[in-house]
Protein backbone atom coordinates (compact mmCIF):
# COMPACT_ATOMS: atom_id res chain seq x y z
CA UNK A 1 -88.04 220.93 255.90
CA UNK A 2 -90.07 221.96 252.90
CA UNK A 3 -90.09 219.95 249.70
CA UNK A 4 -90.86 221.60 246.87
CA UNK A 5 -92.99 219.97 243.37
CA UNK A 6 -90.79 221.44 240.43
CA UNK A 7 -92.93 219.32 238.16
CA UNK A 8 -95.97 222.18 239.20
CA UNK A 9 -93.89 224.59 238.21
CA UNK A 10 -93.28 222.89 234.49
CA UNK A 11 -96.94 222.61 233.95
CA UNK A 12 -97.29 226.51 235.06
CA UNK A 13 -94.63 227.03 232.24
CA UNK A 14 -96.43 225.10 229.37
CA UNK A 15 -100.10 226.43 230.23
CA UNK A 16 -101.08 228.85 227.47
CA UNK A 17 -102.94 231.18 230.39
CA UNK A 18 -99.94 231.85 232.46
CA UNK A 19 -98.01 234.97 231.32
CA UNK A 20 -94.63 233.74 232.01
CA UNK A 21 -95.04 230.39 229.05
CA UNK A 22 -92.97 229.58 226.49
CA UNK A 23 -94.08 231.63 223.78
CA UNK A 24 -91.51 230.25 221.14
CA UNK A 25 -88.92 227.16 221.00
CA UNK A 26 -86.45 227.08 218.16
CA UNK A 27 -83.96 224.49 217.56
CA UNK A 28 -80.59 224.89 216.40
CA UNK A 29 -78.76 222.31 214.24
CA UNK A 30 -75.53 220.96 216.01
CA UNK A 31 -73.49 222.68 212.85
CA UNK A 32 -74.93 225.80 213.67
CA UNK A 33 -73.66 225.35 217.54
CA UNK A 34 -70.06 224.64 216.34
CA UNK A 35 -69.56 225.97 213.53
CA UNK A 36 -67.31 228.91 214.73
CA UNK A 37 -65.24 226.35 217.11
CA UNK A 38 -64.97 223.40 214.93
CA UNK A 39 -63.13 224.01 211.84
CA UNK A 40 -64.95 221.86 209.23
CA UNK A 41 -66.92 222.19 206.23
CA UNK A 42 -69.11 218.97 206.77
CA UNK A 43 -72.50 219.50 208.70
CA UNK A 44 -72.44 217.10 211.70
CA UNK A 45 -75.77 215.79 213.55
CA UNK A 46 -73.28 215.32 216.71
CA UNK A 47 -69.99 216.40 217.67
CA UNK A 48 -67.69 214.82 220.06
CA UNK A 49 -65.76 216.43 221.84
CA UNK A 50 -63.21 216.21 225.23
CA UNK A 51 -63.17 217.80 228.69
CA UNK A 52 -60.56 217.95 230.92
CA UNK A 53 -59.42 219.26 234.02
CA UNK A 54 -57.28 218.59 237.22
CA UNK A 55 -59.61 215.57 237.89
CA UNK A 56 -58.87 213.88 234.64
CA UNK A 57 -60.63 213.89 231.08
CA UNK A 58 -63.92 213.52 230.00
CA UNK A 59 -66.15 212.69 226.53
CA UNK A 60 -69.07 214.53 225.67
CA UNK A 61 -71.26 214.75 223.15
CA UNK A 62 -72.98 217.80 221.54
CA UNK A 63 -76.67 216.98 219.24
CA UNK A 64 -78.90 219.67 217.98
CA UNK A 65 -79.98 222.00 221.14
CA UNK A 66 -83.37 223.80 221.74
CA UNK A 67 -83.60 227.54 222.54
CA UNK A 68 -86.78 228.38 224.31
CA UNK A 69 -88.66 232.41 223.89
CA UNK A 70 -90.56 233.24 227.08
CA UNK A 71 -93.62 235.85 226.80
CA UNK A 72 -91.43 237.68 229.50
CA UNK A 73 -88.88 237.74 226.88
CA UNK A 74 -86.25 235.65 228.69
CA UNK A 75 -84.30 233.24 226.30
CA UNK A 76 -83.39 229.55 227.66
CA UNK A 77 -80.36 227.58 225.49
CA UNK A 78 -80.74 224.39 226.11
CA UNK A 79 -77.86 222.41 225.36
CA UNK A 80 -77.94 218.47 224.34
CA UNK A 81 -75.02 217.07 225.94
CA UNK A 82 -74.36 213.32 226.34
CA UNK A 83 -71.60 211.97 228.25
CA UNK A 84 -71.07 208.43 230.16
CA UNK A 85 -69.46 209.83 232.91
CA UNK A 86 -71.56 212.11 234.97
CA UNK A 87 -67.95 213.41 236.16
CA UNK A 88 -67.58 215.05 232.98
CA UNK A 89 -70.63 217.57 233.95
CA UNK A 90 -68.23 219.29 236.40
CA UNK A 91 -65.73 220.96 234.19
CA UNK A 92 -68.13 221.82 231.28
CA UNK A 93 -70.55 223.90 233.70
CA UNK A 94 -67.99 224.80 236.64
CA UNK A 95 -70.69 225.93 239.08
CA UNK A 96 -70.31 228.88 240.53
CA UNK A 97 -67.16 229.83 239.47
CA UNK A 98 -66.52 232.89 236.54
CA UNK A 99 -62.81 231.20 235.59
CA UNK A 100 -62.22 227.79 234.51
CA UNK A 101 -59.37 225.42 234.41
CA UNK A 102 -61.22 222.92 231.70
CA UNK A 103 -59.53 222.72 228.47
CA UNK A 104 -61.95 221.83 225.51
CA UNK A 105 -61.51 219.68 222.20
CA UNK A 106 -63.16 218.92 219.26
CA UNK A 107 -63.04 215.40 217.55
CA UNK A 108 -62.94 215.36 213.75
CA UNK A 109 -64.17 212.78 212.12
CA UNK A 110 -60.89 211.16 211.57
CA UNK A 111 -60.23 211.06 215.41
CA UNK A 112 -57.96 213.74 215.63
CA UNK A 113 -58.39 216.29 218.41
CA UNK A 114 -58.92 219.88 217.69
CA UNK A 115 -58.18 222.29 221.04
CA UNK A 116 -60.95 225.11 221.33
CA UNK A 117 -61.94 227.41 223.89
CA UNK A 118 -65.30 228.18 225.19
CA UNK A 119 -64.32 231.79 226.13
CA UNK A 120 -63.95 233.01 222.56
């Protein structure tokens, strides 16, 4: 079996010689992010939010997010989630799957839950 260094292949990214760098890294405020899904007017540095599936439901949190320009001009989003339950991880990103069964919400800041969907 052959292991493989990923942390090589990092430094290749960041090294201002190598064609394929990271030419550009922008980040995007948290309102921008959710500012078509969550219907507010007051800019949030973190949104909370719900998963759930089959499995059960899930809390998640959504910060400001980092998109990253390659010189081969391939675009990397970066998302800044934070949850306590690595659980929740499977119904955000269903792997390898096109349709989903997750149903998203958004938390205001009252508490009140806000159904949205990540299709739209």
């Amino acid at each position: 079996m052959t292991t493989m260094d990923l942390n090589e292949n990092i430094k290749a990214m960041l090294e201002r010689s190598n064609e394929a760098t990271v030419g550009s890294c922008y980040i995007i405020k948290c309102q921008d992010l959710t500012s078509k899904i969550c219907d507010t007017l007051k800019p949030v540095d973190l949104q909370r939010s719900l998963v759930s599936d089959n499995e059960g439901t899930y809390s998640f949190e959504l910060a400001s997010s980092y998109l990253y320009l390659f010189h081969t001009q391939v675009a990397f989003l970066c998302l800044s989630l934070s949850f306590t339950q690595l659980e929740a991880l499977k119904p955000i990103c269903n792997p390898g799957f096109a349709y989903s069964a997750a149903v998203f919400q958004w938390i205001d800041g009252s508490g009140e839950r806000h159904p949205f969907s990540m299709e739209n």
